[in-house]
C-alpha atoms as a PDB file:
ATOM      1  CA  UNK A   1      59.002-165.555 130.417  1.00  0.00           C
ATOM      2  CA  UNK A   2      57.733-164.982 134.183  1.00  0.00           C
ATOM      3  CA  UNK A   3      55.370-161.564 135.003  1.00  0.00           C
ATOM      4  CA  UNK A   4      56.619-159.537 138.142  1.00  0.00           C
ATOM      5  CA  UNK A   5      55.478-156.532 139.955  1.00  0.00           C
ATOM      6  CA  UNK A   6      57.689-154.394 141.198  1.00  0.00           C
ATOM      7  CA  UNK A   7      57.757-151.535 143.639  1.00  0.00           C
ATOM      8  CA  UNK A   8      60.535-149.759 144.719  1.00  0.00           C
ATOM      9  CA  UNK A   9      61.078-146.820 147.626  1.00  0.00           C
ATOM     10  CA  UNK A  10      63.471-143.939 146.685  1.00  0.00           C
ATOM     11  CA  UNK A  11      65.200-141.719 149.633  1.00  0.00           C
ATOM     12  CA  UNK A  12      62.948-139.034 150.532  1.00  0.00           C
ATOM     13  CA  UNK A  13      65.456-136.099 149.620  1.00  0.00           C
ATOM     14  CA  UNK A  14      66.150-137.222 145.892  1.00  0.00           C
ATOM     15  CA  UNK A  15      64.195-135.240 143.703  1.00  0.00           C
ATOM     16  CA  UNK A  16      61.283-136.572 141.337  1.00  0.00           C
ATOM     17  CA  UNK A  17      63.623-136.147 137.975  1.00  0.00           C
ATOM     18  CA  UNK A  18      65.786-138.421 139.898  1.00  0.00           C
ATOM     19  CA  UNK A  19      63.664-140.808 140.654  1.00  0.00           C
ATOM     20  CA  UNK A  20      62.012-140.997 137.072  1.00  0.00           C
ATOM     21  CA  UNK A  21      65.569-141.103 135.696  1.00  0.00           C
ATOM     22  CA  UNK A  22      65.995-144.341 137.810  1.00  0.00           C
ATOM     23  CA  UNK A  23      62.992-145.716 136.849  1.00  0.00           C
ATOM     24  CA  UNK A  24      64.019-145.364 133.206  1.00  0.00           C
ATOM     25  CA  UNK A  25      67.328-147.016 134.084  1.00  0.00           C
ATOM     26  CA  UNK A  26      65.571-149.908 135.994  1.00  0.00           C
ATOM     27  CA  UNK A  27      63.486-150.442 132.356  1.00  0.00           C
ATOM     28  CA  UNK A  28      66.524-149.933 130.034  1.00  0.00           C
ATOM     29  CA  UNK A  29      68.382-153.366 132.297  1.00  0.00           C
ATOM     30  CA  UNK A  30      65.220-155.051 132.125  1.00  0.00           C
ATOM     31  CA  UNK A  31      64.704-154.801 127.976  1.00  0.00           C
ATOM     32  CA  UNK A  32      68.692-154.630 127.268  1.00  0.00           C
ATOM     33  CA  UNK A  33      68.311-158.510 129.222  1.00  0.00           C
ATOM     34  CA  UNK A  34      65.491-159.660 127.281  1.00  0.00           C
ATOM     35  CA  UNK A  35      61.889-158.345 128.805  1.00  0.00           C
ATOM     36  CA  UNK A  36      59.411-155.853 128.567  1.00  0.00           C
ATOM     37  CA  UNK A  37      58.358-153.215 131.072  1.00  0.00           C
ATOM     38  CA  UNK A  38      54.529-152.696 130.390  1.00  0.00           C
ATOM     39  CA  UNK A  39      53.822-150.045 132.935  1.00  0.00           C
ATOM     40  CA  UNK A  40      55.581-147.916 134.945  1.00  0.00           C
ATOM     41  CA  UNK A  41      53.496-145.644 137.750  1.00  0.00           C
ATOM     42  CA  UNK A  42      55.460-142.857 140.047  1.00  0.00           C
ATOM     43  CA  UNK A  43      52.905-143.288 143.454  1.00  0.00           C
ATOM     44  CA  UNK A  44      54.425-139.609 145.155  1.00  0.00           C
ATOM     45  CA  UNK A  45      56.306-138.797 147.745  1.00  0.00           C
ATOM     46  CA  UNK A  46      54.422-141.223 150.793  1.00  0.00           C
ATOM     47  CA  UNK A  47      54.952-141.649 154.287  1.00  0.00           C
ATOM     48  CA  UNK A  48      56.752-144.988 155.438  1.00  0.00           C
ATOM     49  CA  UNK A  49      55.080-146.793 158.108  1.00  0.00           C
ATOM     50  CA  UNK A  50      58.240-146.898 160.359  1.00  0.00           C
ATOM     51  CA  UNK A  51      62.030-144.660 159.868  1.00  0.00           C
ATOM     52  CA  UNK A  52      64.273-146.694 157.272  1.00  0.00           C
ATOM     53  CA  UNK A  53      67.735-145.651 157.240  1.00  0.00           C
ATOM     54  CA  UNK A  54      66.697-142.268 158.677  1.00  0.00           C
ATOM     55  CA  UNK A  55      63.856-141.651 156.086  1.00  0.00           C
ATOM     56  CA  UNK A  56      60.176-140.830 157.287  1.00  0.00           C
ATOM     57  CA  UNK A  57      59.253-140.459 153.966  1.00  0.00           C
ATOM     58  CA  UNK A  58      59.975-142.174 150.559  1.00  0.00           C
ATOM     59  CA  UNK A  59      59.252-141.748 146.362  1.00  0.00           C
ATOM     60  CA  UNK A  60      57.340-144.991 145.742  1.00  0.00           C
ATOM     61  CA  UNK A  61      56.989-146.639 141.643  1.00  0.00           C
ATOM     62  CA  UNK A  62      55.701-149.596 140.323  1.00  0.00           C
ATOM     63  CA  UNK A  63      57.118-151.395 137.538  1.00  0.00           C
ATOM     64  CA  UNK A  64      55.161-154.329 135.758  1.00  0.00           C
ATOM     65  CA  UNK A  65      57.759-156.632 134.582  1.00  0.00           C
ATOM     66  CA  UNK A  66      57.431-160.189 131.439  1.00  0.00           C
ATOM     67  CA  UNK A  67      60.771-160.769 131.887  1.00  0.00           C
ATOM     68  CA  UNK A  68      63.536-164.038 132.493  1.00  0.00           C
ATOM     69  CA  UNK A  69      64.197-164.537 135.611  1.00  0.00           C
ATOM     70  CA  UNK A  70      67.707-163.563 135.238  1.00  0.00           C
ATOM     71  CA  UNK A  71      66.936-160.341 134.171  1.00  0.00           C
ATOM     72  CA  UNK A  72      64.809-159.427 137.152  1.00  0.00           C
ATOM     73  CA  UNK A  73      67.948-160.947 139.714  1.00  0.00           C
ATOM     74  CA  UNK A  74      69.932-158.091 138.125  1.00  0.00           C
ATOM     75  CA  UNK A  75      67.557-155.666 138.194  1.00  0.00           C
ATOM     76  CA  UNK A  76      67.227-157.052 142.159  1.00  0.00           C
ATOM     77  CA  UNK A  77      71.045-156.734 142.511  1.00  0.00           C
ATOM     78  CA  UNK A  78      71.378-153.267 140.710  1.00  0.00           C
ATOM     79  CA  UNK A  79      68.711-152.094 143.416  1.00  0.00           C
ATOM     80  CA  UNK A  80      70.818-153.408 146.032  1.00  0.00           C
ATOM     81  CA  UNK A  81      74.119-151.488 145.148  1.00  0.00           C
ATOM     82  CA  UNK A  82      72.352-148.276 144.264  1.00  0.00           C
ATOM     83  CA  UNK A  83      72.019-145.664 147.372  1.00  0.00           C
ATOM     84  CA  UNK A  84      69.363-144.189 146.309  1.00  0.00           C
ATOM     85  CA  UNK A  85      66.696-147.286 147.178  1.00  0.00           C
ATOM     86  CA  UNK A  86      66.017-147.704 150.357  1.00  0.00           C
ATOM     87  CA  UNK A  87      63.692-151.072 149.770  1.00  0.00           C
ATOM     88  CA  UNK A  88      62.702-152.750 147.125  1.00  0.00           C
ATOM     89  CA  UNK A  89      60.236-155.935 146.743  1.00  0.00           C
ATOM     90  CA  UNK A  90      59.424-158.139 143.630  1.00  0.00           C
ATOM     91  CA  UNK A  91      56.464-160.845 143.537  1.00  0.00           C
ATOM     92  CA  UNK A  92      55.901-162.682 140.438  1.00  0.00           C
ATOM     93  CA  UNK A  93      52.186-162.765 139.638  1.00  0.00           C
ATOM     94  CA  UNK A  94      50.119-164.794 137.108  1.00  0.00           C
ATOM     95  CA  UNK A  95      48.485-161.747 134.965  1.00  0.00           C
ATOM     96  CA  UNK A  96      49.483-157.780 135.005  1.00  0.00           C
ATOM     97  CA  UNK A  97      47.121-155.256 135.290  1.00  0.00           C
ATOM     98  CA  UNK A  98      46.963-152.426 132.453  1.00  0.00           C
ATOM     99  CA  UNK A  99      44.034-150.721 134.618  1.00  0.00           C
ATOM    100  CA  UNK A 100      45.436-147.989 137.043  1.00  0.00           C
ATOM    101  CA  UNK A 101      46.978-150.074 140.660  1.00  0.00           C
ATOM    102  CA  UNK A 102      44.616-149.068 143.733  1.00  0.00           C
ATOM    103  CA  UNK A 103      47.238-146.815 144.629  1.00  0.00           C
ATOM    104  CA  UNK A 104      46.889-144.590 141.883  1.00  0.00           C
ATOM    105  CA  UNK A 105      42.789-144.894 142.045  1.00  0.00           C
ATOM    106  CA  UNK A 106      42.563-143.976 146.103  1.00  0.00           C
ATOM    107  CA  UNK A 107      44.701-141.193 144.882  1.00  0.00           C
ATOM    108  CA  UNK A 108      42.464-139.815 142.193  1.00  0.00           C
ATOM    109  CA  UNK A 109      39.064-140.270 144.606  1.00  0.00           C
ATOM    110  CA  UNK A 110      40.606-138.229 147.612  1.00  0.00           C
ATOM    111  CA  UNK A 111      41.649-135.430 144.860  1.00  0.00           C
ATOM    112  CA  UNK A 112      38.176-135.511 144.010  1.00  0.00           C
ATOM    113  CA  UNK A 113      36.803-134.637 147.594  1.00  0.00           C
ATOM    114  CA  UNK A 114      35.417-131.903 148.505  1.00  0.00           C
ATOM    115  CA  UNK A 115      37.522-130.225 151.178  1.00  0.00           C
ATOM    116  CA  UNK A 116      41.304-132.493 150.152  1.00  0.00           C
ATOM    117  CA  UNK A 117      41.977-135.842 151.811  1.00  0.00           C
ATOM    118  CA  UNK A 118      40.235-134.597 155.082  1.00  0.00           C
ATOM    119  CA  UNK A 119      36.921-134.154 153.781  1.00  0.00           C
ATOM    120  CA  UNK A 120      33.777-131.511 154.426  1.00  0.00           C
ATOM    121  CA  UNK A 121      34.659-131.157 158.322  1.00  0.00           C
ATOM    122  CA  UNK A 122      31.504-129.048 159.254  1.00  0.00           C
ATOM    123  CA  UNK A 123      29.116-130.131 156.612  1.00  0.00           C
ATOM    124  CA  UNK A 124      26.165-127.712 156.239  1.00  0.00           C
ATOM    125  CA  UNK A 125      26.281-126.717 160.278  1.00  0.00           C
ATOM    126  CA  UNK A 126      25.712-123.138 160.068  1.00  0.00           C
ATOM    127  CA  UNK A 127      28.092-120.648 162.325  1.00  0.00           C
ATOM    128  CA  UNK A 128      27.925-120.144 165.626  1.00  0.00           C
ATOM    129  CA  UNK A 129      26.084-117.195 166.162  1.00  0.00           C
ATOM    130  CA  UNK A 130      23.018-117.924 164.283  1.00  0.00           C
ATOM    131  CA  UNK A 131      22.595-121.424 166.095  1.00  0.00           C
ATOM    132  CA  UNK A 132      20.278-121.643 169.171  1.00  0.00           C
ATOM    133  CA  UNK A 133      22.334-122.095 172.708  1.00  0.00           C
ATOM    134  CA  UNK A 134      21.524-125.167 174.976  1.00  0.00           C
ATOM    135  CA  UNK A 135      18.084-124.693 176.685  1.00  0.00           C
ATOM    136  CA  UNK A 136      16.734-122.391 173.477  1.00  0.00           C
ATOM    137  CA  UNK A 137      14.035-123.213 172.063  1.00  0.00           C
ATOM    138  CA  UNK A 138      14.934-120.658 169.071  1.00  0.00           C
ATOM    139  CA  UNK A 139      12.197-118.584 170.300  1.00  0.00           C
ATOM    140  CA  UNK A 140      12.174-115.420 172.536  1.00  0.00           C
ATOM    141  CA  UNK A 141      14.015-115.873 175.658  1.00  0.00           C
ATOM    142  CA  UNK A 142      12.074-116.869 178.329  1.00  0.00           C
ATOM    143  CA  UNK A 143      10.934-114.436 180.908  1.00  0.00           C
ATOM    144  CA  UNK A 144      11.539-114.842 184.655  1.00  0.00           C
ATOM    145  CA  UNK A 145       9.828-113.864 187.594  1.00  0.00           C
ATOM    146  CA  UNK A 146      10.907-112.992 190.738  1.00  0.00           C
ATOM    147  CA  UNK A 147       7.388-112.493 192.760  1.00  0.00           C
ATOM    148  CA  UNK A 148       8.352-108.980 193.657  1.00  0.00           C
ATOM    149  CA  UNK A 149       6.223-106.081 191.692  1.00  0.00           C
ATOM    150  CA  UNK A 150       8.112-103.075 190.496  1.00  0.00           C
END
């Protein structure tokens, strides 16, 4: 039996118990016809790169596949009939990862910023009143004189 990755993209307004119940169905074909599903990982609710069928957005999961090939042509065809997908891709590959995908890692290090995805914004700058203005030297301000004597 052949190894495959893959990754499908769910409509944007089907809901996550949706999406895991077709990712259970997806595994069920694949084992009922002979392979194994060794990992399945839900990726969220991302944004596409460009508007398929009128989606912006889509539920993305991968699904690591030791299956026949004619399993994974069914599993290709039942993602073709169903609504629900709006694209799907497989790639056969020589070795599946068990580790986490680098989807799922980039995930967990931008949960682990400071600050969310964007990040510290400010850093340590302190607010605006207690910094000095252009031209101040953080002392006293300077005194000026006008030549006239009061």
């Amino acid at each position: 039996m052949a190894l495959y990755e893959n990754v499908f993209i769910a409509r944007q307004d089907v809901p996550t118990t949706q999406v895991e119940a077709l990712t259970t169905q997806f595994s069920e074909l694949v084992t009922s016809l002979g392979g194994t599903v060794s990992k399945k990982e839900y990726w969220g609710l991302r944004s596409l790169t460009y508007r398929i069928k009128k989606n912006r957005k889509g539920h993305y999961t991968l699904l690591n596949i030791d299956a026949p090939s004619a399993a994974v042509k069914e599993l290709e065809r039942t993602m073709s009939i169903n609504e629900d997908i709006i694209r799907y891709m497989t790639v056969r590959v020589d070795a599946l990862e068990e580790a986490p995908s680098a989807v799922m890692v980039r995930s967990a290090e931008k949960s682990d910023r400071p600050g969310g995805d964007r990040g510290d914004r400010w850093g340590d700058r302190p607010p605006r009143r207690e910094r000095p203005r252009f031209g101040d030297e953080g002392g006293p301000a300077p005194v000026i004189e006008t030549g006239e004597e009061a």
